[in-house]
Protein backbone atom coordinates (compact mmCIF):
# COMPACT_ATOMS: atom_id res chain seq x y z
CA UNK A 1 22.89 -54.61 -19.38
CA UNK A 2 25.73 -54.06 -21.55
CA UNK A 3 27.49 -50.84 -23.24
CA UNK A 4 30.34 -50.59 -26.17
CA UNK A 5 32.30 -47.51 -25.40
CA UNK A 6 34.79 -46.23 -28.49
CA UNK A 7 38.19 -44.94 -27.19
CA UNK A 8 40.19 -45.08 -23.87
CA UNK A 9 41.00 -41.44 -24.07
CA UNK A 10 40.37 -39.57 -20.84
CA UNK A 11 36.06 -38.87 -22.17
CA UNK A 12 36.15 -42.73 -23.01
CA UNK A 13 38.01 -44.16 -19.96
CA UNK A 14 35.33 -41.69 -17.50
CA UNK A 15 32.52 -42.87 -19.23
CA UNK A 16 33.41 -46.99 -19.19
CA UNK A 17 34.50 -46.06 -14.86
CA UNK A 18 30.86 -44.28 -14.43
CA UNK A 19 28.57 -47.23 -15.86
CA UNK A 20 30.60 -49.90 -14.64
CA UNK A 21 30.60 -48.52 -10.92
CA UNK A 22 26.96 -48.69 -11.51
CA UNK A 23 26.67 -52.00 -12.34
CA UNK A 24 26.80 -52.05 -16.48
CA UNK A 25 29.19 -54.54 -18.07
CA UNK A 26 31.07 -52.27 -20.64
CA UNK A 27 33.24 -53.13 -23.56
CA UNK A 28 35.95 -50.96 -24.02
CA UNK A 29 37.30 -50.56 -27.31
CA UNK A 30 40.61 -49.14 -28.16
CA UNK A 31 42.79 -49.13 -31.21
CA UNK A 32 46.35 -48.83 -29.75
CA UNK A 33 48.93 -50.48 -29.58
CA UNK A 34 47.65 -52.00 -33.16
CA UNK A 35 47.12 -48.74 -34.47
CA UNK A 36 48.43 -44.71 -33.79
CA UNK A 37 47.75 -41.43 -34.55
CA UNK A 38 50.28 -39.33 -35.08
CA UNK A 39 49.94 -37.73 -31.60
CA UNK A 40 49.83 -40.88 -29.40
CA UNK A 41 53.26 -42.31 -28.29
CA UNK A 42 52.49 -44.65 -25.76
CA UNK A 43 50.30 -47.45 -25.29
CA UNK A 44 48.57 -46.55 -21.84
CA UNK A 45 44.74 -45.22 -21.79
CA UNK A 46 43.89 -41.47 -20.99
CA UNK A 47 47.37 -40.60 -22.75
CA UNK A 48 47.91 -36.65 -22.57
CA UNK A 49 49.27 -35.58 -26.16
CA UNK A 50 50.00 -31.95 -25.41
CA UNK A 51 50.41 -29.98 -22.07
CA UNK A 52 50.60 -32.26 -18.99
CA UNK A 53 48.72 -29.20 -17.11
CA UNK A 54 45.03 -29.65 -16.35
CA UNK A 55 44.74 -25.82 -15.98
CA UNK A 56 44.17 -23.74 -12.53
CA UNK A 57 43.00 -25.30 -9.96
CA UNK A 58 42.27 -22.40 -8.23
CA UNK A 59 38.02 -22.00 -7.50
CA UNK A 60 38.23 -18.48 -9.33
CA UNK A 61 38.99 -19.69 -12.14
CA UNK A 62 36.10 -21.71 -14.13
CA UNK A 63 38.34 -24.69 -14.95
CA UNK A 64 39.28 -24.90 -11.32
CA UNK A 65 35.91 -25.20 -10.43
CA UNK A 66 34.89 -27.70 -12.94
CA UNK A 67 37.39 -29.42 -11.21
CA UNK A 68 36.66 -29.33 -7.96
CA UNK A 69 32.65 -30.50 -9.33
CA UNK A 70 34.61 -33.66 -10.79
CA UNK A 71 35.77 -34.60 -7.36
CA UNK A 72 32.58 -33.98 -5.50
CA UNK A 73 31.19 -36.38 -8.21
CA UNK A 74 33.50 -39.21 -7.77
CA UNK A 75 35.53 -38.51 -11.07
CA UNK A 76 38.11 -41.10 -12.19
CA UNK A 77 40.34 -38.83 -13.90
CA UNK A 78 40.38 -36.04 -11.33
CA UNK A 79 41.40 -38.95 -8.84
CA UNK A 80 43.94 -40.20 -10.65
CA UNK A 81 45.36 -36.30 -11.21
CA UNK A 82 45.24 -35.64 -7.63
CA UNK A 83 47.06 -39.11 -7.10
CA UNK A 84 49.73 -38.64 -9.62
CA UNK A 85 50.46 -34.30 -9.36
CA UNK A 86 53.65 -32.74 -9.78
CA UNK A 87 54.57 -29.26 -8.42
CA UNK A 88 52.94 -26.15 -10.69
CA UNK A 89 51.91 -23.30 -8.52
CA UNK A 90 48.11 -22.51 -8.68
CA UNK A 91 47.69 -25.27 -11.37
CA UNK A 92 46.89 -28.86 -12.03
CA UNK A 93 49.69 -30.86 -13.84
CA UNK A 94 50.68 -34.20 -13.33
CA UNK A 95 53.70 -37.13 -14.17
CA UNK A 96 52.48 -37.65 -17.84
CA UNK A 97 53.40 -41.17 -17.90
CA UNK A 98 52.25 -41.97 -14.25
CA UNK A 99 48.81 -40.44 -14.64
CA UNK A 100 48.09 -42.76 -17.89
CA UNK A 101 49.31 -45.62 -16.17
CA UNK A 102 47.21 -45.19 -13.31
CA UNK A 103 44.05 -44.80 -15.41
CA UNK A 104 44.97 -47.59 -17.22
CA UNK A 105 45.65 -50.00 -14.28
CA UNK A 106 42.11 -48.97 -12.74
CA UNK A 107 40.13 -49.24 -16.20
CA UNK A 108 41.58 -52.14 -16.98
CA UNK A 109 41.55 -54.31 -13.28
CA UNK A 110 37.67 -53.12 -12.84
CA UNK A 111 35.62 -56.54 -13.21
CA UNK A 112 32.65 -54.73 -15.47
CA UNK A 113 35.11 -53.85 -18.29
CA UNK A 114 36.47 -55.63 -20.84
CA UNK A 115 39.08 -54.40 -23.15
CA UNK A 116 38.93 -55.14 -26.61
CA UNK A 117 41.80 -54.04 -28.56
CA UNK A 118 41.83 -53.05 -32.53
CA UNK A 119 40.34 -50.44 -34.61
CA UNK A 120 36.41 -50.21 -34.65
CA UNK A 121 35.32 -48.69 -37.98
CA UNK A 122 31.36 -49.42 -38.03
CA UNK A 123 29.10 -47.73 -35.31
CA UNK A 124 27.44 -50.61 -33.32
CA UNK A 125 23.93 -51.16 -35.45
CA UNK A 126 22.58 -52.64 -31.82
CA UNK A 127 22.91 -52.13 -28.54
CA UNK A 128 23.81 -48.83 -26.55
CA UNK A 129 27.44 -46.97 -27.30
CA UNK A 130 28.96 -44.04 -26.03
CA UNK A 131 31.61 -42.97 -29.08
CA UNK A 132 34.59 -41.10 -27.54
CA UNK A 133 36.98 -41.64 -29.91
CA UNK A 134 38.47 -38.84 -30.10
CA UNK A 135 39.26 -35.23 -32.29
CA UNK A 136 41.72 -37.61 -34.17
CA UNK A 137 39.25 -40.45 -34.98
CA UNK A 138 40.50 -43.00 -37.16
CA UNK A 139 39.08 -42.19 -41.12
CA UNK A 140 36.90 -45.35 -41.08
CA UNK A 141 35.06 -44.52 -37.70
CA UNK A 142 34.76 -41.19 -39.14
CA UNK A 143 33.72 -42.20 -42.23
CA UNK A 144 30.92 -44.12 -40.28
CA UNK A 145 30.11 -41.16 -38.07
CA UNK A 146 29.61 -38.77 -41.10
CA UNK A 147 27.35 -41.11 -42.53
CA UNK A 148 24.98 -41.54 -39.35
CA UNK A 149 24.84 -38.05 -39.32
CA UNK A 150 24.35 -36.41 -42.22
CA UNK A 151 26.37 -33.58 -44.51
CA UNK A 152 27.65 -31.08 -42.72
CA UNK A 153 27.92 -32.17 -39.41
CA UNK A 154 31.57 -32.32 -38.73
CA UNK A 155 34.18 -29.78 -39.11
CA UNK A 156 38.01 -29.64 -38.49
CA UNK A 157 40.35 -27.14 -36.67
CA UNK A 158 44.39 -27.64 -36.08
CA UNK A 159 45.91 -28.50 -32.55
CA UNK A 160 49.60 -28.44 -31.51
CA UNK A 161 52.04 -29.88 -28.49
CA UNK A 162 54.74 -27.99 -27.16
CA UNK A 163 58.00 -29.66 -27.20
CA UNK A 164 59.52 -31.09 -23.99
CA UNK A 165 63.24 -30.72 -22.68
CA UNK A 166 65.75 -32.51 -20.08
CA UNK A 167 66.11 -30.38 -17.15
CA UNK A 168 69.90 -31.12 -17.38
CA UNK A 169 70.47 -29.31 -20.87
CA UNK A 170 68.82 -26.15 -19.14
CA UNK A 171 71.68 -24.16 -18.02
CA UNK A 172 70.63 -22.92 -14.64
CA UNK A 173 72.72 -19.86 -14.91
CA UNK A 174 70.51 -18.56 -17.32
CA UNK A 175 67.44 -19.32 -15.45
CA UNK A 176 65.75 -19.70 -12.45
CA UNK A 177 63.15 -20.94 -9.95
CA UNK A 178 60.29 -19.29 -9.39
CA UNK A 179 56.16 -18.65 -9.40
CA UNK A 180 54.83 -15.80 -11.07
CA UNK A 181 54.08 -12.83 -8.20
CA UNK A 182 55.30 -15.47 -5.44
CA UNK A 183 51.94 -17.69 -6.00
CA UNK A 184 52.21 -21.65 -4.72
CA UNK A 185 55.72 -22.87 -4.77
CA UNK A 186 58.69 -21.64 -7.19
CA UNK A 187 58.03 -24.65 -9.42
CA UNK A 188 58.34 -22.85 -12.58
CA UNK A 189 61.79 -22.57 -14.67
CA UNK A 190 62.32 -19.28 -15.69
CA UNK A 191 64.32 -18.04 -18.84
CA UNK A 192 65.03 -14.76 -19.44
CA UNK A 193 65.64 -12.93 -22.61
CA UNK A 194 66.89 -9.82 -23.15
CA UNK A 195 65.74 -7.47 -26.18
CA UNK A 196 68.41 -7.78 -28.32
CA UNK A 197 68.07 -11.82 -27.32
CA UNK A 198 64.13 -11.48 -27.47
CA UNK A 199 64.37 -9.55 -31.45
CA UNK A 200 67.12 -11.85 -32.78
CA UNK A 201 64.95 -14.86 -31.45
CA UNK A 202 61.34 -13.75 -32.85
CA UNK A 203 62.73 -13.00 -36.19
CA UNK A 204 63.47 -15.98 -36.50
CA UNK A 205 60.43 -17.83 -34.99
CA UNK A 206 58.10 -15.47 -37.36
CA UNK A 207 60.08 -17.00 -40.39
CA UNK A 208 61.26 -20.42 -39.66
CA UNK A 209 60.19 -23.49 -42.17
CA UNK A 210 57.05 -24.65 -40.96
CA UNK A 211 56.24 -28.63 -41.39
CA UNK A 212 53.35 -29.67 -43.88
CA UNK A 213 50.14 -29.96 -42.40
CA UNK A 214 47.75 -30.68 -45.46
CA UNK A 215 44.59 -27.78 -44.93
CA UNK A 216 46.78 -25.80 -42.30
CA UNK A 217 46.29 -21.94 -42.62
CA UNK A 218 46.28 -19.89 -39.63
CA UNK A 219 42.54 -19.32 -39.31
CA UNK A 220 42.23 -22.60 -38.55
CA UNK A 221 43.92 -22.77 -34.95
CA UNK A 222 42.20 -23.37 -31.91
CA UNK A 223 42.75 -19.97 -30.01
CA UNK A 224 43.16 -21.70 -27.05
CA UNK A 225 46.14 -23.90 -28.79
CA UNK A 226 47.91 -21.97 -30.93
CA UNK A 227 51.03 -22.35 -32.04
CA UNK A 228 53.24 -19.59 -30.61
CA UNK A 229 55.12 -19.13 -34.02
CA UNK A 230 51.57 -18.41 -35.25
CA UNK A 231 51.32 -16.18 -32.20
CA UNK A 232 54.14 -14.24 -33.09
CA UNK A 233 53.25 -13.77 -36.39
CA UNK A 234 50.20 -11.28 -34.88
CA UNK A 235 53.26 -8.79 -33.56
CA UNK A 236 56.40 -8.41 -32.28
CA UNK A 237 55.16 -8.13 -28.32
CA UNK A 238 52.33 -10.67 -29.25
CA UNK A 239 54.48 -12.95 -27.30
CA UNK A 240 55.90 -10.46 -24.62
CA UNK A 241 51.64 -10.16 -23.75
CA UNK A 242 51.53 -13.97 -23.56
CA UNK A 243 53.24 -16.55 -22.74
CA UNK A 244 56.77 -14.95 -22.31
CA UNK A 245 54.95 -12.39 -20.60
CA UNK A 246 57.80 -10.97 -17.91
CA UNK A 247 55.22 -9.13 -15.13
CA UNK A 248 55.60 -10.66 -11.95
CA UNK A 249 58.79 -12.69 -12.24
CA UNK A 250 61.96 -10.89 -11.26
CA UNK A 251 65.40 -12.13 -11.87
CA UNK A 252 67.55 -12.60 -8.52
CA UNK A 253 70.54 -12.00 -10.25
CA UNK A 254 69.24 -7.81 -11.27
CA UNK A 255 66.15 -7.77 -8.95
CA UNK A 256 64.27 -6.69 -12.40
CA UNK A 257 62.23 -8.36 -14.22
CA UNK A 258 63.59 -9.22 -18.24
CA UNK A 259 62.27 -8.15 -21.13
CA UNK A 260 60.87 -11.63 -22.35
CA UNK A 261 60.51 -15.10 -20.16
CA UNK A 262 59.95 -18.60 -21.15
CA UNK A 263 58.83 -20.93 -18.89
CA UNK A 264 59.49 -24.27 -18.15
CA UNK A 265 56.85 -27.04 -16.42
CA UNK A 266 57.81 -29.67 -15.10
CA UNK A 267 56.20 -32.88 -16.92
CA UNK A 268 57.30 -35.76 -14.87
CA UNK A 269 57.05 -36.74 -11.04
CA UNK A 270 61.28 -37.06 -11.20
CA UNK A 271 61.43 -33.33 -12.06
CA UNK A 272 63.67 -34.82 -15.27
CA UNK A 273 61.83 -33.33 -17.90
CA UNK A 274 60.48 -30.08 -18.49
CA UNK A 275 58.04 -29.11 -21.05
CA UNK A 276 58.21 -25.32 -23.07
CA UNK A 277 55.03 -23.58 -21.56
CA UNK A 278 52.91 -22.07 -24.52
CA UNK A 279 55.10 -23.33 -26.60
CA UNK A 280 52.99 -24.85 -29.29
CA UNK A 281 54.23 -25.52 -32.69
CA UNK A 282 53.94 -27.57 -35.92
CA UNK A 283 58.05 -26.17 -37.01
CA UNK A 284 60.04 -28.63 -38.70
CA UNK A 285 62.18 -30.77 -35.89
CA UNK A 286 66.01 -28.68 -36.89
CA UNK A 287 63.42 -25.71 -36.90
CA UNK A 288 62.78 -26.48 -33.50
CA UNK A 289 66.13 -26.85 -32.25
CA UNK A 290 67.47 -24.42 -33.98
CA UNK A 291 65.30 -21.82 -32.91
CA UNK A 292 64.28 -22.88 -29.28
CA UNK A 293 68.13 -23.16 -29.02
CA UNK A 294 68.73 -19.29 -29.21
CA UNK A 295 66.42 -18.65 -25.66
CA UNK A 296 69.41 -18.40 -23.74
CA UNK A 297 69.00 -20.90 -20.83
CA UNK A 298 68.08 -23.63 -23.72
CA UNK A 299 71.42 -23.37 -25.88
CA UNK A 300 72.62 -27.21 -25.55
CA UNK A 301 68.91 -28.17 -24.76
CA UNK A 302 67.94 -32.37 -24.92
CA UNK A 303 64.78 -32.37 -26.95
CA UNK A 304 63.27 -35.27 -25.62
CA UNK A 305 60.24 -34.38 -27.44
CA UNK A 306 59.57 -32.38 -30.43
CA UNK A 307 56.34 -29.95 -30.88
CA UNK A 308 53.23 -31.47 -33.36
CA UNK A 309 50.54 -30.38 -34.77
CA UNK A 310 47.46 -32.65 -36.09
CA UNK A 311 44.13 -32.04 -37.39
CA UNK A 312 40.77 -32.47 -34.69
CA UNK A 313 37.50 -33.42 -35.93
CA UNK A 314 34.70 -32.26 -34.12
CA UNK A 315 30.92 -32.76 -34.40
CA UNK A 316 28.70 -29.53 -35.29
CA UNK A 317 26.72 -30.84 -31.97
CA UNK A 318 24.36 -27.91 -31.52
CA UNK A 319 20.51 -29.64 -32.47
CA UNK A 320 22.59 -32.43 -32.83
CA UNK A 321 23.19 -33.80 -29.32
CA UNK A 322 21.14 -33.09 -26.34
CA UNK A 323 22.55 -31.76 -22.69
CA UNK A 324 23.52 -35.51 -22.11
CA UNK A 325 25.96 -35.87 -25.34
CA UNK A 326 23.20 -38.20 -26.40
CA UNK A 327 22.65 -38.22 -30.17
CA UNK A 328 19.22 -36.81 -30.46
CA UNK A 329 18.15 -38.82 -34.17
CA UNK A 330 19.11 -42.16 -32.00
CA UNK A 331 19.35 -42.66 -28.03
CA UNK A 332 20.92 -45.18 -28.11
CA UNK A 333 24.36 -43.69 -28.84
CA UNK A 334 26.21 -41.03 -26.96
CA UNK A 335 29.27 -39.04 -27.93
CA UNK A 336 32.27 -37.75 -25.50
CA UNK A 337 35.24 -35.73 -25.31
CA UNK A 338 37.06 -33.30 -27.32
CA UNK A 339 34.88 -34.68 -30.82
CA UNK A 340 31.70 -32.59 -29.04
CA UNK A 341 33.26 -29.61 -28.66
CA UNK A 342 34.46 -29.24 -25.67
CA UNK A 343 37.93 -27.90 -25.43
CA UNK A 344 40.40 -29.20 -22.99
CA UNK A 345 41.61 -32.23 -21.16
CA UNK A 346 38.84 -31.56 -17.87
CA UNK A 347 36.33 -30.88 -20.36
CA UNK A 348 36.90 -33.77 -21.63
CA UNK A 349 36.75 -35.89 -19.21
CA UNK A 350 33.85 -34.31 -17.89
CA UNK A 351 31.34 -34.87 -21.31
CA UNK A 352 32.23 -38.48 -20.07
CA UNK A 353 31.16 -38.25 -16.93
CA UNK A 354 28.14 -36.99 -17.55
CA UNK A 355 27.63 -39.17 -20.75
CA UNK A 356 28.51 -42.44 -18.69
CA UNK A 357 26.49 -41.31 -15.66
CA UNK A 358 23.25 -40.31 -17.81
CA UNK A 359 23.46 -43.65 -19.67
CA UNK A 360 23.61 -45.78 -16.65
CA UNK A 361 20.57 -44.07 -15.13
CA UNK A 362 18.61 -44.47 -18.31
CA UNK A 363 19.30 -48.51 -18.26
CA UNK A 364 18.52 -48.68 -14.81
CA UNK A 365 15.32 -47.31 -15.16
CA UNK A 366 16.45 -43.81 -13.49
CA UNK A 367 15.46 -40.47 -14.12
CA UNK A 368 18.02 -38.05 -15.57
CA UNK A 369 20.08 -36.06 -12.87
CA UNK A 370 18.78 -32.04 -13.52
CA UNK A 371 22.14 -30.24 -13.86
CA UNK A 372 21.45 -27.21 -14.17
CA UNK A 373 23.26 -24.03 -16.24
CA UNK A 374 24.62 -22.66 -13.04
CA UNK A 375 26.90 -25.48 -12.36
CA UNK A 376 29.79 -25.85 -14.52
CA UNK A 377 29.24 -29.75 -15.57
CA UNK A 378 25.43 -27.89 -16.75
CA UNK A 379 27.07 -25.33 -18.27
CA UNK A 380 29.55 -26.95 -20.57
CA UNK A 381 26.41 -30.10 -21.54
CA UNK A 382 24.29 -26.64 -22.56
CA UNK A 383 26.56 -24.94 -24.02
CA UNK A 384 27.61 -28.20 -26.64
CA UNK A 385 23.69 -28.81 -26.92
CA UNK A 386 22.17 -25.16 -27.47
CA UNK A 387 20.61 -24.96 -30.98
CA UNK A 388 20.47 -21.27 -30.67
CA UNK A 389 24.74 -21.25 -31.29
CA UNK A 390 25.22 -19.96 -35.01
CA UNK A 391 28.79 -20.41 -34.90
CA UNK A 392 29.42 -23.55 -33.09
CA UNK A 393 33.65 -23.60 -32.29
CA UNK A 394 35.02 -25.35 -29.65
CA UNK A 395 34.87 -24.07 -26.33
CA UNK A 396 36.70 -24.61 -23.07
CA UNK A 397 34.63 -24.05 -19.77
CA UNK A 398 33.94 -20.45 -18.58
CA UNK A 399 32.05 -18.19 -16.51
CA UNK A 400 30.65 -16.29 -19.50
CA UNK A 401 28.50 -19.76 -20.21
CA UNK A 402 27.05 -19.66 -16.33
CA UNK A 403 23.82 -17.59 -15.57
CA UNK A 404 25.47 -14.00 -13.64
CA UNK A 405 24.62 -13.75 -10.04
CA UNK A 406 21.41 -11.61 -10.72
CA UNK A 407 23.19 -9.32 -8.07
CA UNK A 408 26.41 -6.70 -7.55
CA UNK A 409 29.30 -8.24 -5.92
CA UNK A 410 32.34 -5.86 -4.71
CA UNK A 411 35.78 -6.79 -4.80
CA UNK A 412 36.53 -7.46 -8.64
CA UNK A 413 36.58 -10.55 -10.95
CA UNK A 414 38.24 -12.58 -8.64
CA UNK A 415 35.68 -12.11 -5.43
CA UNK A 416 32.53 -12.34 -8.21
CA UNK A 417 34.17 -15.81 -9.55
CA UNK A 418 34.72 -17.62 -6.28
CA UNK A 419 31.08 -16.54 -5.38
CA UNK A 420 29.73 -18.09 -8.63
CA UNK A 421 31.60 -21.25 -7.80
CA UNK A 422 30.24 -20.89 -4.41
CA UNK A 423 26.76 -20.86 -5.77
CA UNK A 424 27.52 -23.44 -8.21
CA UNK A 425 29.32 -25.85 -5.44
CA UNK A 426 26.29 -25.82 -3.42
CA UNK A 427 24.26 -27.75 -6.14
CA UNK A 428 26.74 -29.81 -6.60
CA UNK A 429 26.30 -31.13 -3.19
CA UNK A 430 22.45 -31.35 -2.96
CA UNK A 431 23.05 -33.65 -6.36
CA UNK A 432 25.65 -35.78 -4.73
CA UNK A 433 23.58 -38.10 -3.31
CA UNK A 434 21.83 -38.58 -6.43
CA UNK A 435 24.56 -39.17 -8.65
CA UNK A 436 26.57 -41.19 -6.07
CA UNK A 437 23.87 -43.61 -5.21
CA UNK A 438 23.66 -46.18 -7.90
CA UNK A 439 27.24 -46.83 -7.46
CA UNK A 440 27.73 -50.50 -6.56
CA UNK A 441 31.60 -50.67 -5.20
């Protein structure tokens, strides 16, 4: 039993792990280092081309809980998170360059895959394939895709990375460590703005030269993406309500909180480099610099990296795909990550889980595992699957996509989350066994 999977992104790399731990030999085929996109700049698998956060990891939040499913469910990437964290409060983030190599030295030292490396423009006409190549898909796979599918089955929206600094360009004087309301560990940085600063500084973020980005409008963002200049653009306080919200992060130096903060995460294990939180852009490099440069506690910043922004393809999967990612028309092939629909680097990772895991029970001779709706691994399959979506965008995981408790719960949003994932967790581990016990290692 043998299966081609497309990509060594974090859906691709999940779904080659799953099947091979089960005993499939799996081709993995990946395009770098022969060829880039414009948001890869490194050669390792499972590279993470914007935020190195995966989210909350807290259980009240939906992505946290997702999470936590992952790990229950023997999840490559999730182990390799967990192995390779750095310090970020309630959240998930990890040493961007140590998580990829990890993945990478796993995938590729695992004796049931073999890594094939160069472009693959032609879906597979035989054999069983799980395509995860990817929102930025090469145009010949693409190409190919389209025409398996049909007009109208792919669509486009516009992504962007947030820019990354060296923590010793931030001048410390001007900023400080903290969490916001005292949560976890003070393991954000925290630049504050005054109003004058704050007005001088979105002036010129709302007009500063933005780089071409052919089909770029502002309609076109992912919400949950977008860059903060077009942010901004929505209001003056836009950004005071977001990401430089101040509430719940006071400055030693007054003992009041500022008018404006930026944050800073860090993005390596070494604490050397810090990443702009929310911070999003497609601005022209001196745009960048020049504007970035007037937050106060970033005046001589290092840019080690500048902010991007790229174009994401992504299938119109409703009646297209099944609760499996499996390509309804044609079993044979499965689809993964971001190209579904799903929104987000767990998300990801999790369509390949389930795509790998599905596929490796079907060439076994297996019965499908029954996820159901009220588990967030259900959830997220039904939601990419439901032909009853009229307006299919991409969608990270959420409560609002679970079944409600069918009863009252006191306490607020917080107490009625933790008792969905409560609910949820429980399936989870009467399906353990199940999922777990092909696995071969």
């Amino acid at each position: 039993m043998q299966v081609s999977v497309i990509g060594a992104g974090l859906a691709g790399c999940e779904a080659a792990w799953q099947l091979a731990r089960r005993g499939i030999r799996v081709t993995l085929y990946e395009m770098k280092p022969q060829k880039r996109t414009p948001a890869h700049q490194s050669d390792d698998f499972a590279e993470l081309c914007c935020s190195n956060s995966l989210r909350s990891d807290r259980l009240e939040n939906a992505v946290g809980l997702l999470k936590e499913e992952m790990r229950r469910l023997g999840s490559l990437i999730l182990a390799c998170a967990d192995e390779t964290k750095v310090e970020a409060g309630g959240a998930l983030a990890v040493d961007r360059h140590g998580f990829a190599a990890l993945v990478t030295k796993k995938v590729r030292s695992h004796p049931n895959i073999t890594v094939v490396e160069g472009e693959v423009t032609e879906i597979p006409a035989q054999g069983n394939v799980v395509i995860a190549s990817g929102p930025l898909t090469s145009d010949a796979l693409a190409n190919a895709i389209a025409a398996k599918l049909g007009d109208g089955h792919t669509l486009n929206f516009f992504d962007a990375a947030a820019p990354l600094v060296s923590f010793e360009s931030v001048d410390m004087e001007k900023a400080w460590f903290a969490s916001r309301y005292d949560k976890g560990t003070a393991d954000y940085v925290n630049c504050a703005m005054g109003e004058e600063e704050y007005q001088a500084f979105w002036e010129a973020l709302v007009t500063a030269e933005q780089a071409e980005v052919h089909g770029f409008e502002d309609k076109h963002v992912f919400e949950g993406c977008m860059p903060v200049e077009v942010m901004a653009r929505r209001g003056r306080d836009t950004l005071r309500y977001g990401p430089l919200k101040p509430r719940g992060l006071r400055d030693p130096k007054t003992g009041k909180e500022p008018f404006a903060v930026v944050q800073l995460r860090r993005d390596n294990a070494e604490g050397s480099i810090y990443n702009l939180v929310g911070f999003q852009t497609h601005l022209r490099f001196p745009e960048q610099k020049r504007v970035f440069s007037m937050i106060p506690a970033l005046h001589d910043a290092d840019f080690v990296r500048y902010g991007v922004m790229h174009r994401n393809t992504y299938l119109r999967s409703p009646g297209l795909l099944d609760r499996y990612y499996r390509l309804i028309a044609d079993g044979r092939i499965a689809f993964a990550g971001q190209m579904t629909g799903v929104e987000g680097y767990v998300e990801s990772a999790a369509s390949g889980f389930l795509a790998g895991v599905e596929m490796a029970r079907r060439l076994l001779g297996e019965r499908s595992v029954d996820f159901p709706m009220e588990t967030a691994v259900g959830a997220l399959g039904r939601y990419v699957s439901n032909p009853t979506v009229v307006d299919f965008q991409p969608m990270n995981i959420n409560f609002g996509i679970m079944p409600p408790l069918g009863c009252r719960i006191r306490g607020g949003k917080r107490v009625k989350n933790a008792a969905l994932s409560e609910r949820s967790l429980a399936l989870i581990d009467a399906l353990r066994e199940e999922v777990l016990q092909d696995i071969k290692e």
